[in-house]
Structures are given as structure tokens and as C-alpha cells.
C-alpha atoms as a PDB file:
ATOM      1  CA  UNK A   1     230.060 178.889 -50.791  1.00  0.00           C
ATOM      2  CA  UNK A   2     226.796 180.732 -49.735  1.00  0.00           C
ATOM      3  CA  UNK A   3     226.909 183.135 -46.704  1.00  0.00           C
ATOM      4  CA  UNK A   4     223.811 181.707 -45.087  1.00  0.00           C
ATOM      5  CA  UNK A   5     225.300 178.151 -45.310  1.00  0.00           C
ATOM      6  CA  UNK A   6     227.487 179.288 -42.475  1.00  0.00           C
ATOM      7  CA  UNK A   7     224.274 180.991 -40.312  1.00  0.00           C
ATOM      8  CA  UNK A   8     222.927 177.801 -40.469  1.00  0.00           C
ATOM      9  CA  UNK A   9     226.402 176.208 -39.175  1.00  0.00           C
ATOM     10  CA  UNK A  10     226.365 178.639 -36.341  1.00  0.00           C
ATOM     11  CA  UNK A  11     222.353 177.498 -35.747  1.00  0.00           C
ATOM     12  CA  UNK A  12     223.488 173.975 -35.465  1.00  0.00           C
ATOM     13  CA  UNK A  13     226.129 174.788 -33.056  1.00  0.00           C
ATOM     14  CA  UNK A  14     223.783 176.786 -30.913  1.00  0.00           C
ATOM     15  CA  UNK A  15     220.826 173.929 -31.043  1.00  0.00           C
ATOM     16  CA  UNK A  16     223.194 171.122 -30.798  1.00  0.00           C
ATOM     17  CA  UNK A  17     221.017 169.092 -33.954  1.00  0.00           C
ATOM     18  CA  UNK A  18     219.827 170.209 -37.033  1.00  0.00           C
ATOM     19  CA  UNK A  19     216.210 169.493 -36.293  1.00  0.00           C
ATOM     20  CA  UNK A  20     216.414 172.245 -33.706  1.00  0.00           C
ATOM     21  CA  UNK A  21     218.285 174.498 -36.226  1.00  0.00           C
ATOM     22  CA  UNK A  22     215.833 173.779 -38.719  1.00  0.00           C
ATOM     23  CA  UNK A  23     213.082 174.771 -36.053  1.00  0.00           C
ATOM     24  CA  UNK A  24     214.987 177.905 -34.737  1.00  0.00           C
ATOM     25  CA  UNK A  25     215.722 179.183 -38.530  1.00  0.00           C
ATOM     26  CA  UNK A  26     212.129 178.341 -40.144  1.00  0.00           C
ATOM     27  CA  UNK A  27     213.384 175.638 -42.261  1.00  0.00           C
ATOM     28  CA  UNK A  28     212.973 172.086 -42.836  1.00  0.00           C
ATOM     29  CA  UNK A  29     215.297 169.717 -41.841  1.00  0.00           C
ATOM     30  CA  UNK A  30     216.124 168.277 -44.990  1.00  0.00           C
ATOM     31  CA  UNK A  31     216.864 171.708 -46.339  1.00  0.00           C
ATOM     32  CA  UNK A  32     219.346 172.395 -43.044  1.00  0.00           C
ATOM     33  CA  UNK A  33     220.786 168.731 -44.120  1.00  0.00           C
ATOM     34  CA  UNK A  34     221.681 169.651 -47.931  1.00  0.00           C
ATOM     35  CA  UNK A  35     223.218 172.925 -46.914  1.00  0.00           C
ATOM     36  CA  UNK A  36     225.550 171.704 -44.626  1.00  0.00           C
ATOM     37  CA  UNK A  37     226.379 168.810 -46.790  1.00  0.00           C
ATOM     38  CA  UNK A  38     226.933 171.849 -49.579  1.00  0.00           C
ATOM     39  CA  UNK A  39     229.136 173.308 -46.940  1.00  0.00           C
ATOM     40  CA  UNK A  40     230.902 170.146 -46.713  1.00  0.00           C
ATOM     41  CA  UNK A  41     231.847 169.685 -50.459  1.00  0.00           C
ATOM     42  CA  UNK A  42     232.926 173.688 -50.856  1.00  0.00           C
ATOM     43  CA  UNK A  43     234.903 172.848 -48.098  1.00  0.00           C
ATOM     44  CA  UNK A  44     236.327 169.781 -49.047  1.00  0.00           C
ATOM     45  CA  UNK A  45     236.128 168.782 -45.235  1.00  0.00           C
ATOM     46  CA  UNK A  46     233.276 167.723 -42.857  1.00  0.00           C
ATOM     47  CA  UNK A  47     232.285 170.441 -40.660  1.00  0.00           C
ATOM     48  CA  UNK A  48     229.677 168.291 -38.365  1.00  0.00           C
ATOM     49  CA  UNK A  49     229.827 164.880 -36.650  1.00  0.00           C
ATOM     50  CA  UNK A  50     226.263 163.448 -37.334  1.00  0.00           C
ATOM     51  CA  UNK A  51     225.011 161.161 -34.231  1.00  0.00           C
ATOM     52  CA  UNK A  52     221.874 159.675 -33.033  1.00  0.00           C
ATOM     53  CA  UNK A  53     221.122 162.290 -30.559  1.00  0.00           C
ATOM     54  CA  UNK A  54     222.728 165.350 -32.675  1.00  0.00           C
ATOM     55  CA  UNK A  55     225.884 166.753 -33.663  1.00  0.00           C
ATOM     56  CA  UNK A  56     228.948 167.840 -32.820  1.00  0.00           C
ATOM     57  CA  UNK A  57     231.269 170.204 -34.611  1.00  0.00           C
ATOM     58  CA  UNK A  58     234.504 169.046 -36.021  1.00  0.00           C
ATOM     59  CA  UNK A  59     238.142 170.813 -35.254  1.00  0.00           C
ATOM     60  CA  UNK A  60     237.173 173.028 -38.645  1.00  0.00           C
ATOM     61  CA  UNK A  61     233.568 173.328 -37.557  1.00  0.00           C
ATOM     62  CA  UNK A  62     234.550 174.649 -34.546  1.00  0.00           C
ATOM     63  CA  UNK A  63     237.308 177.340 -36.145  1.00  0.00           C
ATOM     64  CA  UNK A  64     234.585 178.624 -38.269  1.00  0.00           C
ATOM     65  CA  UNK A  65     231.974 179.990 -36.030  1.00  0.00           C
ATOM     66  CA  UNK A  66     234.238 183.203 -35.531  1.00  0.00           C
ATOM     67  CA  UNK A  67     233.627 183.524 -39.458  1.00  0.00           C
ATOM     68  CA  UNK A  68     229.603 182.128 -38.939  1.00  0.00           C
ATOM     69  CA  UNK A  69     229.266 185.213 -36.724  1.00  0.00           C
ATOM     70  CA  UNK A  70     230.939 187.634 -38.574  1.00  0.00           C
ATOM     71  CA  UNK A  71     228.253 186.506 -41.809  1.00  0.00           C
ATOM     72  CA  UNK A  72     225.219 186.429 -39.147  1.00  0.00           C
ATOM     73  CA  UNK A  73     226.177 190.184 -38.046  1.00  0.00           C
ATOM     74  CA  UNK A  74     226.563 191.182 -41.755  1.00  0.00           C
ATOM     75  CA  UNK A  75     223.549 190.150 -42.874  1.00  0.00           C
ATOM     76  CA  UNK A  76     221.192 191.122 -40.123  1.00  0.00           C
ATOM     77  CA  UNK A  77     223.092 194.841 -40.894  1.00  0.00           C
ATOM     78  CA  UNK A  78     222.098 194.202 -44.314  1.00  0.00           C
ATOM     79  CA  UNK A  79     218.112 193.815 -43.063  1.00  0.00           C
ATOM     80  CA  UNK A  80     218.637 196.759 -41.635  1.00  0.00           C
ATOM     81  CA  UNK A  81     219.708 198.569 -43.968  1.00  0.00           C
ATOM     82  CA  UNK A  82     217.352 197.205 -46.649  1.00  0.00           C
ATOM     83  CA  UNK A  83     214.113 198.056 -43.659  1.00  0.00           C
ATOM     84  CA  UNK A  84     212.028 201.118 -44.015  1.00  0.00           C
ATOM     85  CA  UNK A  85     212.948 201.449 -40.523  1.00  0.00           C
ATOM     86  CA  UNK A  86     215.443 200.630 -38.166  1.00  0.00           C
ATOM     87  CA  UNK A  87     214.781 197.590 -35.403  1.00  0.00           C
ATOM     88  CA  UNK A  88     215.860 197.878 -31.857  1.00  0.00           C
ATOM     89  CA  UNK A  89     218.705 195.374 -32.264  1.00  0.00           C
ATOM     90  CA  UNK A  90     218.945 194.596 -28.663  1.00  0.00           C
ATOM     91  CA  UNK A  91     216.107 193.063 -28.603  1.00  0.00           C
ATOM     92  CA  UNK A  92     215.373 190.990 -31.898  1.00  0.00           C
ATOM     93  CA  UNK A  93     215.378 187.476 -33.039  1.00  0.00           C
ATOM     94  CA  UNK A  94     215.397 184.389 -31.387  1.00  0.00           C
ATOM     95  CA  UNK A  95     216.182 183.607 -27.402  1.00  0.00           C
ATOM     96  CA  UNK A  96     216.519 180.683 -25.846  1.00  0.00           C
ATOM     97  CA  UNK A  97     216.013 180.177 -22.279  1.00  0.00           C
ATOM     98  CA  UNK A  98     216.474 177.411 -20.171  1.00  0.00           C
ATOM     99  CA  UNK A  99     215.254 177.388 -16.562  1.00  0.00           C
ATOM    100  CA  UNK A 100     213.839 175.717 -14.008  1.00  0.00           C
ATOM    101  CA  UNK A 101     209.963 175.124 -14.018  1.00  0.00           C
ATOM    102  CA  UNK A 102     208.703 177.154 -11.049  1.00  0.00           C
ATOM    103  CA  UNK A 103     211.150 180.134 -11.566  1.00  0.00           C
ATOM    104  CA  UNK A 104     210.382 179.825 -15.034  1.00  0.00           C
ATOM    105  CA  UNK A 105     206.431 179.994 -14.475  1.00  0.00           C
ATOM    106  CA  UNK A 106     206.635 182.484 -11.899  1.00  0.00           C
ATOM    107  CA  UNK A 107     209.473 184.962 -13.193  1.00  0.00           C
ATOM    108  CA  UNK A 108     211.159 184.052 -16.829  1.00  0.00           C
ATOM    109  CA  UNK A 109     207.706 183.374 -18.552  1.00  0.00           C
ATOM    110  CA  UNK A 110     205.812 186.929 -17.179  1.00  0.00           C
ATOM    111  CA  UNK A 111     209.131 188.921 -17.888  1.00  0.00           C
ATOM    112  CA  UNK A 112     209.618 187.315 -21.524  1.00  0.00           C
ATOM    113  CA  UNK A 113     205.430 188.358 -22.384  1.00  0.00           C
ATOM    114  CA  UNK A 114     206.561 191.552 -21.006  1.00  0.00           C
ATOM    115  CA  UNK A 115     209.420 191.779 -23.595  1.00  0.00           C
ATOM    116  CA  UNK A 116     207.861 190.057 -26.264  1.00  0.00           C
ATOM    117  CA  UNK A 117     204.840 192.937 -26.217  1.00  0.00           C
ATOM    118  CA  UNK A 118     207.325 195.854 -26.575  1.00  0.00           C
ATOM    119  CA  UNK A 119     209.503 193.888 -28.968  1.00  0.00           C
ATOM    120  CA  UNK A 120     207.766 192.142 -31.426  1.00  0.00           C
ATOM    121  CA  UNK A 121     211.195 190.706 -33.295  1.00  0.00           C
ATOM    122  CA  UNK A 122     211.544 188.971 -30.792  1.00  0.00           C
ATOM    123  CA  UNK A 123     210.734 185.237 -30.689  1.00  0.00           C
ATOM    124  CA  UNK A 124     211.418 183.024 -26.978  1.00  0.00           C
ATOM    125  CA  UNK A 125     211.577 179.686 -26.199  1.00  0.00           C
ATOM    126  CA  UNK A 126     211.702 178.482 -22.762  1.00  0.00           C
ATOM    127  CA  UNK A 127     212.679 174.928 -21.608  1.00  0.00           C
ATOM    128  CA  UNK A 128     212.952 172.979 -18.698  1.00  0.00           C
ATOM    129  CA  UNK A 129     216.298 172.440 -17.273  1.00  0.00           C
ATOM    130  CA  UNK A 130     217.119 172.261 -13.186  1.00  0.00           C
ATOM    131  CA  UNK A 131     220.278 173.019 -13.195  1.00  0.00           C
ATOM    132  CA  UNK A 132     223.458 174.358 -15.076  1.00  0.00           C
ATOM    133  CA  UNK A 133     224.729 172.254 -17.431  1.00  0.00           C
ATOM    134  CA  UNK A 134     228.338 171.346 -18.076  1.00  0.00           C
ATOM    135  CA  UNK A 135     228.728 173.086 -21.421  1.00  0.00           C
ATOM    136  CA  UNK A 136     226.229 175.388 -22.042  1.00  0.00           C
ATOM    137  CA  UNK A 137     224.795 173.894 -25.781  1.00  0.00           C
ATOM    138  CA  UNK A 138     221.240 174.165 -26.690  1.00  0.00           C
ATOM    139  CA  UNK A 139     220.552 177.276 -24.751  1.00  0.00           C
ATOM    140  CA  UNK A 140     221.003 181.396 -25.098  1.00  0.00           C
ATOM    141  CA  UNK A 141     220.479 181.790 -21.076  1.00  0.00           C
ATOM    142  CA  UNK A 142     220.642 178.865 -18.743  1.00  0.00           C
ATOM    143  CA  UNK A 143     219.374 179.323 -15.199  1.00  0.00           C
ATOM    144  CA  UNK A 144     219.636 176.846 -12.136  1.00  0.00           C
ATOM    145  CA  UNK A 145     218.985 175.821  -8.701  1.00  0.00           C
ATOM    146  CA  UNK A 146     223.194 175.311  -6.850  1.00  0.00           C
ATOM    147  CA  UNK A 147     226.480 176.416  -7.768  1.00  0.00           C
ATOM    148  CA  UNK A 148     227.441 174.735 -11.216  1.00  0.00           C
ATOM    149  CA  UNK A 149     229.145 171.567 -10.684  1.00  0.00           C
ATOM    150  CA  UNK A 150     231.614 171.976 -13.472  1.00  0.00           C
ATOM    151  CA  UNK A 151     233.222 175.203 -14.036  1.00  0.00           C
ATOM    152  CA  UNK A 152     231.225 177.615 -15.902  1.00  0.00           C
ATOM    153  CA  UNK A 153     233.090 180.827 -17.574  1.00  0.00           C
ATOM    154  CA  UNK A 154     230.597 183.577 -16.893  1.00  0.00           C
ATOM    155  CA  UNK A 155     228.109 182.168 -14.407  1.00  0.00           C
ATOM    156  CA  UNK A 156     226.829 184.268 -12.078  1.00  0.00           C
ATOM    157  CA  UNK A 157     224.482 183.627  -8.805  1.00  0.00           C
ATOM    158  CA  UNK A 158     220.970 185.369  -9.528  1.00  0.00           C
ATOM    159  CA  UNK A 159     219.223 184.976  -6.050  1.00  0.00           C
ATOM    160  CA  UNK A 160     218.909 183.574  -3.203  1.00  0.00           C
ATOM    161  CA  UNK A 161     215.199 182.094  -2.588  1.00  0.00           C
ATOM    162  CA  UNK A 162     213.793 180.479   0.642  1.00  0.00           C
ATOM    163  CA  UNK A 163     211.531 177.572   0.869  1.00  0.00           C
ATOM    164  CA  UNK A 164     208.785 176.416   3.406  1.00  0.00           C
ATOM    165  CA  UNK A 165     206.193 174.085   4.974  1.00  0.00           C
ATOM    166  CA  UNK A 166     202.879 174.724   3.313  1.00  0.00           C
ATOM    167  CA  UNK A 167     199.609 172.715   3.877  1.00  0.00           C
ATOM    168  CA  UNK A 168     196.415 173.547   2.717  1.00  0.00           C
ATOM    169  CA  UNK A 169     193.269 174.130   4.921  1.00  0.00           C
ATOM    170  CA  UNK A 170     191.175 171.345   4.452  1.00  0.00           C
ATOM    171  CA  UNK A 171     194.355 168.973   5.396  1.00  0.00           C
ATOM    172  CA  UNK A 172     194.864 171.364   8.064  1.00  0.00           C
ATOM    173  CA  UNK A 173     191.476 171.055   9.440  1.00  0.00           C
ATOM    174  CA  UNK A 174     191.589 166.982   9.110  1.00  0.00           C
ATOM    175  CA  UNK A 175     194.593 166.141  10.791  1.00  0.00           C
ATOM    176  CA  UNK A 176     196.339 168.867  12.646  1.00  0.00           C
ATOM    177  CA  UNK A 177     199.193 170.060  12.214  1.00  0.00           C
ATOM    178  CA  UNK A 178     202.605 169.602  13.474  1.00  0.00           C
ATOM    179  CA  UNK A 179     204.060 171.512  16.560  1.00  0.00           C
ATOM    180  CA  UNK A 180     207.996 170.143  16.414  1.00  0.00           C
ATOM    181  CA  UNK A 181     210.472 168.540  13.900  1.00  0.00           C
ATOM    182  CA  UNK A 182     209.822 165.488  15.495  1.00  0.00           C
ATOM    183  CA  UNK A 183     206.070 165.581  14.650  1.00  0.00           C
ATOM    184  CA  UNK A 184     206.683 166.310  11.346  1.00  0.00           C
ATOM    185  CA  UNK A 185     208.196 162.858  10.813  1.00  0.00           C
ATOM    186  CA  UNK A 186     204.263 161.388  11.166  1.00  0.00           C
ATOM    187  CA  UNK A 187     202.889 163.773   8.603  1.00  0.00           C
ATOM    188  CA  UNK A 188     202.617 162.830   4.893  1.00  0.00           C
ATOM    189  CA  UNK A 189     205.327 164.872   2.809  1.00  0.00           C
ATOM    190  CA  UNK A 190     205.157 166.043  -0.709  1.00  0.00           C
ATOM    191  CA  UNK A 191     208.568 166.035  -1.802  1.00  0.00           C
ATOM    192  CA  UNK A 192     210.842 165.780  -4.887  1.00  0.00           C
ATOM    193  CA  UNK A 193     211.605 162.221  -6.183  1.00  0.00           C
ATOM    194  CA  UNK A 194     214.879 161.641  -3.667  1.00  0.00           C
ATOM    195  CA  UNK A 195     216.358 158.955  -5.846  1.00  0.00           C
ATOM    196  CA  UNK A 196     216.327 161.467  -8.777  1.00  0.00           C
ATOM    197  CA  UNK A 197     217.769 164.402  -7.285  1.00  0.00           C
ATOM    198  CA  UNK A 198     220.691 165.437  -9.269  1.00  0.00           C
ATOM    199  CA  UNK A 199     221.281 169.380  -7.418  1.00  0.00           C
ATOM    200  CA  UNK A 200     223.551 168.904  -4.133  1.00  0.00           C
ATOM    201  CA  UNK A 201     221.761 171.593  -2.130  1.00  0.00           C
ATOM    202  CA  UNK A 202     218.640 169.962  -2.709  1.00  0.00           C
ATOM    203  CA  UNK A 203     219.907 166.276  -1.651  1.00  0.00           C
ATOM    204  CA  UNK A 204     221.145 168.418   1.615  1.00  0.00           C
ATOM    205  CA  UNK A 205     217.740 169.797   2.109  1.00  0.00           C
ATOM    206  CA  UNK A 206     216.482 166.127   1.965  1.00  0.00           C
ATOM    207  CA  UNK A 207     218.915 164.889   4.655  1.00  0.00           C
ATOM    208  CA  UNK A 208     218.075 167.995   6.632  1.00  0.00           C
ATOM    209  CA  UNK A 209     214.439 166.718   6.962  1.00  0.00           C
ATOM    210  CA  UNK A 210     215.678 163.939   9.392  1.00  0.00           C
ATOM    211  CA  UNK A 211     213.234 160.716   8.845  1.00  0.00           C
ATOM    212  CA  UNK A 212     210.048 161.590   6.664  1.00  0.00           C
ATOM    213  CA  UNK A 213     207.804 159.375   5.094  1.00  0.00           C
ATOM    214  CA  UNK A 214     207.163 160.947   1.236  1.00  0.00           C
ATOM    215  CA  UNK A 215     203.756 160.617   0.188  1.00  0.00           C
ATOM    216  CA  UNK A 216     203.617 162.714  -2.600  1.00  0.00           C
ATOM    217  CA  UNK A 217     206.672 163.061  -5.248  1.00  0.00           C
ATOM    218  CA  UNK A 218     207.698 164.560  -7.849  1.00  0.00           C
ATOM    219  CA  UNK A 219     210.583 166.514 -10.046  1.00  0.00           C
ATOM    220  CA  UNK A 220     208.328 169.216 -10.752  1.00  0.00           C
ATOM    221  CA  UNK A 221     207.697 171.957  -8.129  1.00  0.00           C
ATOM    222  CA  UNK A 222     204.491 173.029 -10.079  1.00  0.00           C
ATOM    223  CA  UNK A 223     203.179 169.174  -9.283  1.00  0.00           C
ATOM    224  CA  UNK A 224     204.309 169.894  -5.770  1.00  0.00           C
ATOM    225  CA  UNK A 225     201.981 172.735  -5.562  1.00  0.00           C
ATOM    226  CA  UNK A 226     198.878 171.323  -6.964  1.00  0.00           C
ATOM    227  CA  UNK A 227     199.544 168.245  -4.726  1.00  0.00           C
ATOM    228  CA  UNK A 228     199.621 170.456  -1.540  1.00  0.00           C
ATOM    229  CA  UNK A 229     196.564 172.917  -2.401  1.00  0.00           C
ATOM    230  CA  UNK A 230     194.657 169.715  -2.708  1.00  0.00           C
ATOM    231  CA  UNK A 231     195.569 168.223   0.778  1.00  0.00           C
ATOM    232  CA  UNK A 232     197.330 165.234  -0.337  1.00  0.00           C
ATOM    233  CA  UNK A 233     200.388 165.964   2.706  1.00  0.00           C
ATOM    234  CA  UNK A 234     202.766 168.943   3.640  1.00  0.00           C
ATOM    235  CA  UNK A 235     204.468 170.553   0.959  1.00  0.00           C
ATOM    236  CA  UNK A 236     207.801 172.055   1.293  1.00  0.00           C
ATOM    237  CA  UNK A 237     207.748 174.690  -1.796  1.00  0.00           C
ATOM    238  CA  UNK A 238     209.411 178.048  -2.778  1.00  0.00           C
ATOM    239  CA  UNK A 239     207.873 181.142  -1.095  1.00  0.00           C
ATOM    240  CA  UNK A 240     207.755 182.785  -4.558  1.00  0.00           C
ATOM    241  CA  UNK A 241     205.119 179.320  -4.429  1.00  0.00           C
ATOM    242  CA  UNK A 242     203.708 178.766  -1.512  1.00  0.00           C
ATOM    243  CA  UNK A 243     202.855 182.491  -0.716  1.00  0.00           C
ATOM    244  CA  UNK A 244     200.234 183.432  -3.462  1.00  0.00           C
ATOM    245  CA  UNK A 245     197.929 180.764  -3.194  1.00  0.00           C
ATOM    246  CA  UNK A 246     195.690 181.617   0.030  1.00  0.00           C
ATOM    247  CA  UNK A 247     194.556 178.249   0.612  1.00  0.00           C
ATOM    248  CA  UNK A 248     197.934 176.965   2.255  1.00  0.00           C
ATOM    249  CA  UNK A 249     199.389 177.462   5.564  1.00  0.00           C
ATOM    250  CA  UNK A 250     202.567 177.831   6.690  1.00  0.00           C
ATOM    251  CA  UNK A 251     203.887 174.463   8.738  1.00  0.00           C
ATOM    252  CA  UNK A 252     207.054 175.005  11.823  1.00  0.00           C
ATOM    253  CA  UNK A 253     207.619 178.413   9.966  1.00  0.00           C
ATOM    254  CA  UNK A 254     210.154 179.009  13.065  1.00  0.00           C
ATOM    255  CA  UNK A 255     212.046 175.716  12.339  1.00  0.00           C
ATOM    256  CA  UNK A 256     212.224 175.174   8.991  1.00  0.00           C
ATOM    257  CA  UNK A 257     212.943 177.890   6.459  1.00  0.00           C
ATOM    258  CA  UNK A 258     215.939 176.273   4.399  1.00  0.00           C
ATOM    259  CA  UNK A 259     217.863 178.761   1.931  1.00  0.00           C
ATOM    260  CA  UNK A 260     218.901 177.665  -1.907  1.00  0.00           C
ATOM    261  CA  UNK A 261     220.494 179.947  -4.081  1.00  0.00           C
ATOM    262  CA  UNK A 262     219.743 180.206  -8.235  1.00  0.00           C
ATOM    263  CA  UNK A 263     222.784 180.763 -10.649  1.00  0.00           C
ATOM    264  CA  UNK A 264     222.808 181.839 -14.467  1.00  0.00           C
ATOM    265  CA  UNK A 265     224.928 181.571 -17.259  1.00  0.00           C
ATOM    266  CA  UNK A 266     224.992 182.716 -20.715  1.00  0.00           C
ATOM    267  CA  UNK A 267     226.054 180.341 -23.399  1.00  0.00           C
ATOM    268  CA  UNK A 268     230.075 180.723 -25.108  1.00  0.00           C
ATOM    269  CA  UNK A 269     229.810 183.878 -27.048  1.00  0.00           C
ATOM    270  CA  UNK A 270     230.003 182.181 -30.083  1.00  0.00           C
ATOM    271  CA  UNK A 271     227.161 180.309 -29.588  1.00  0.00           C
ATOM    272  CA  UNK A 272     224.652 182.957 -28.069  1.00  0.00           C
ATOM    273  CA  UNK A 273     222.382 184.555 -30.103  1.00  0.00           C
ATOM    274  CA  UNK A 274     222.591 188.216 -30.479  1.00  0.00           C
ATOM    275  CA  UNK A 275     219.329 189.412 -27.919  1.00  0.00           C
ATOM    276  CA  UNK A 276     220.852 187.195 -25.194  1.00  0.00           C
ATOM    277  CA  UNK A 277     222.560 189.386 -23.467  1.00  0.00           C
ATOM    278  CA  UNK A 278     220.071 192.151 -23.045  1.00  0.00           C
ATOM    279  CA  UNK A 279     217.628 189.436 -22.028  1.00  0.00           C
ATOM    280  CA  UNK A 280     219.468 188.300 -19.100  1.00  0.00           C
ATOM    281  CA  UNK A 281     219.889 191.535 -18.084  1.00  0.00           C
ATOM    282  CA  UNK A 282     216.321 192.213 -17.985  1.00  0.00           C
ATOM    283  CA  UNK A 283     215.993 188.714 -15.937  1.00  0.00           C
ATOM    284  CA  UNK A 284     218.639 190.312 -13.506  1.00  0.00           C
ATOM    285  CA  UNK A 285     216.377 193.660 -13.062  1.00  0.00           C
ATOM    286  CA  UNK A 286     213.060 191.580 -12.819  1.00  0.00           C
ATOM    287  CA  UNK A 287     214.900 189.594  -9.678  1.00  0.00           C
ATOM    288  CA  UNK A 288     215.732 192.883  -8.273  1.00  0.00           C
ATOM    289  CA  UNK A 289     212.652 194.183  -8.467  1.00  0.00           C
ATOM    290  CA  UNK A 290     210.396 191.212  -7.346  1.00  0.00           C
ATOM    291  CA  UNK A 291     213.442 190.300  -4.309  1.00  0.00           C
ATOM    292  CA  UNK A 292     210.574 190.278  -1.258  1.00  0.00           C
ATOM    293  CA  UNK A 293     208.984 187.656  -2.890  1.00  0.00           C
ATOM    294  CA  UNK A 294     212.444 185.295  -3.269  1.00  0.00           C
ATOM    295  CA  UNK A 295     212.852 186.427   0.387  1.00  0.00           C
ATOM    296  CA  UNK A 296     209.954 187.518   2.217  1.00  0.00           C
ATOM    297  CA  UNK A 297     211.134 189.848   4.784  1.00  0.00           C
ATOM    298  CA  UNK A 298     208.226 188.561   7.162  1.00  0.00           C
ATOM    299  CA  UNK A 299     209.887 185.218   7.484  1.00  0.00           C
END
């Protein structure tokens, strides 16, 4: 049995399939695909269920990543060792992070730059995700908009952030803009796609809205934005959003200035790679830092 077969176990575990394992360990997938099948015969046992849509660790699978992360802490040690000079370990290797798109543009991706220029070992990958999911596969760091809906071991509310009416200028200029809730109702909205909203607090804010006639929509706050700057109806976007580009307006900022909350979780220790930690806490300082912007004091 080689040592590394059982990194690349622990890879597959983390990524949920071994194309991603393959991508997150600079191999090729038919390379990932002999060792484990390697793995198999030394073991004279499957370790992986193979599906369409990736795998899924058998009973022994699962007992060995204790062992897998033992071997993946040996050998880094051994880099170390064998270096002609020692690494900061904290940061190093790869991290996974998956987070919504507009906190993610705004905060994750500036903050993981940031880290990746003072630490070159380390490699980041950043995905879209809006919310926590159930398990906690695929990623090192999830982040979310609501309270997970399943229970999460570990996860942790990151900030509150407020949201508000924004319309640009131009539409401004055009058509006026409302003066009560009930005026709002005749304005074109740029809004999520309400059929596809799958975060509670969201659906809420929806409802909250009272009768609205969506214009613009979309799952993607960053479409939101564009779609507002650009006149196309009123917007209702994060401050963190809305706020830097000096083209937009605020809309009712007295009536409507709804509160959601963002959580974070880090995946099983098992399955988290080793710089995940120290990455999330850097996340949790960044937040700290930047708070006026998540909730302008003005407002």
C-alpha cells in the first residue's frame, strides 16, 4: 500500500469526485482512478461508491480518513523537513471557499489576494454557493445568507448585513421616485428570481415587499447591481452594494432597511484541509474590520 494512495482518498472525500481530487492534487483523473482502484485491491475491500455525479465513501472509506490524515500530516512534515527552509504552515496549500457571490466579490475574493500575496503556498478556490449546505462536502469554508436549515456542528453567524432601495440617476430623473410603500408597488423592481429562492429570510423579505411587480430578476446580486446602475427599475441590494457605486440613490431609506444575517461553517475536521482554519479566521477579522460597511451607521 502506498502512503499517498490514502492523500488522495482523503482528496476525494474532501472534493466529493475524483475529477475534483484530480484537479485539487495536480493529477489526472485517470491516475486518481488507478490509485484508488490500487487501494482497493491492497485492501481487499472497496473504499469508494462510484456514481454519476461523484462518490461516496464506503463504511471502510469512511474509518480510514483518521489514518488519510495522519499520512497527509506526515508527509507535508517530511517537505518540511526535506525544504531549505521552513513554510509558514498555517497558511499553505490548498483552500476551498464557498460563498455567496456578492460577499464573495466584495469581501472573500480581496481578503484571499491579500493572503495569497504574503503566502505564496497558498492556492484558493472560491465558488458560488448561497447558502449552508446540509453536509459540508466539497468545501474547506462554507459561508451563507440564514441560519443553516439542517444542523451544522460548528457553524457560526459571521454578520449581520442590511439591504436597501437603490435606483440610479438617470431612472431617477425619468420617472420619479417613490414617496410611500404604497408607491413603490407602481415602480419596476429588480429582484431575485422568487420562484427560486431557496434561503427563508430572503422568501420573508419578498413577502415583506407587499405587492410588487418584478421587472428585473435574477439569483445573482452582482446582476442585480448592473441592472440597477443602468436604470432598468429599483434595486433592493446589500449596502456593502449599493453604497460604492455613486450613481444610485437611496429609495424610502426610512421605510425599508430589512436586516439578513450571514453564517459560516468549516467542513468535518476530517475533511478540511490543513490552512482552513486560519483562513476563516482571517475572514472573521476582515468582517470586523470592514463592519460599517455591513451596517452603515448612517442608516
Amino acid at each position: 500500500m502506498r502512503a499517498d494512495d490514502l492523500v488522495i482518498l482523503l482528496e476525494i472525500a474532501r472534493c466529493g469526485s475524483m475529477v475534483g481530487a484530480a484537479s485539487a492534487l495536480g493529477l489526472n483523473h485517470t491516475t486518481v482512478s488507478r490509485r484508488v482502484s490500487a487501494l482497493e485491491a491492497d485492501l481487499h475491500a472497496p473504499v469508494l461508491v462510484r456514481r454519476v455525479q461523484g462518490c461516496e465513501l464506503t463504511e471502510l472509506g469512511s474509518r480510514l480518513l483518521t489514518s488519510c490524515e495522519q499520512v497527509e500530516r506526515a508527509l507535508s512534515d517530511a517537505r518540511d523537513v526535506a525544504g531549505s527552509r521552513p513554510r509558514e504552515r498555517d497558511l499553505a496549500g490548498l483552500v476551498r471557499v464557498a460563498t455567496t457571490p456578492s460577499f464573495g466579490t466584495h469581501f472573500v475574493a480581496p481578503l484571499m489576494a491579500d493572503l495569497k500575496r504574503l503566502s505564496p503556498e497558498l492556492t484558493v478556490e472560491i465558488v458560488s454557493r448561497t447558502r449552508l449546505a446540509a453536509h459540508g462536502v466539497g468545501a474547506d469554508i462554507e459561508i451563507g445568507v440564514g441560519e443553516p436549515v439542517a444542523a451544522r456542528p460548528g457553524a457560526e453567524k459571521l454578520t449581520d448585513y442590511r439591504l436597501g432601495l437603490y435606483a440610479s440617476e438617470g431612472f431617477a430623473s425619468e420617472f420619479g421616485l417613490p414617496r410611500t410603500f404604497e408607491e413603490l408597488q407602481d415602480y419596476p423592481l429588480i429582484f431575485y428570481v422568487e420562484s427560486l429562492l431557496r434561503v427563508g429570510d430572503l422568501d420573508r423579505l419578498a413577502k415583506s415587499l407587499g405587492t410588487h411587480k418584478v421587472a428585473f430578476a435574477s439569483t445573482n446580486v452582482e446582476d442585480q447591481r448592473i441592472a440597477t446602475v443602468v436604470g432598468a427599475g429599483i434595486g433592493l441590494l446589500p449596502s456593502f452594494v449599493g453604497e460604492v457605486e455613486s450613481s444610485l440613490v437611496r429609495v424610502l431609506p426610512d421605510l425599508v432597511a430589512p436586516t439578513l444575517d450571514i453564517w459560516a461553517a468549516l467542513a468535518p475536521r476530517q475533511l478540511r484541509r490543513p490552512a482552513a482554519s486560519a483562513v476563516l479566521q482571517a475572514i472573521r477579522e476582515s468582517v470586523r474590520d470592514r463592519h460599517a460597511e455591513l451596517m452603515p451607521v448612517s442608516w
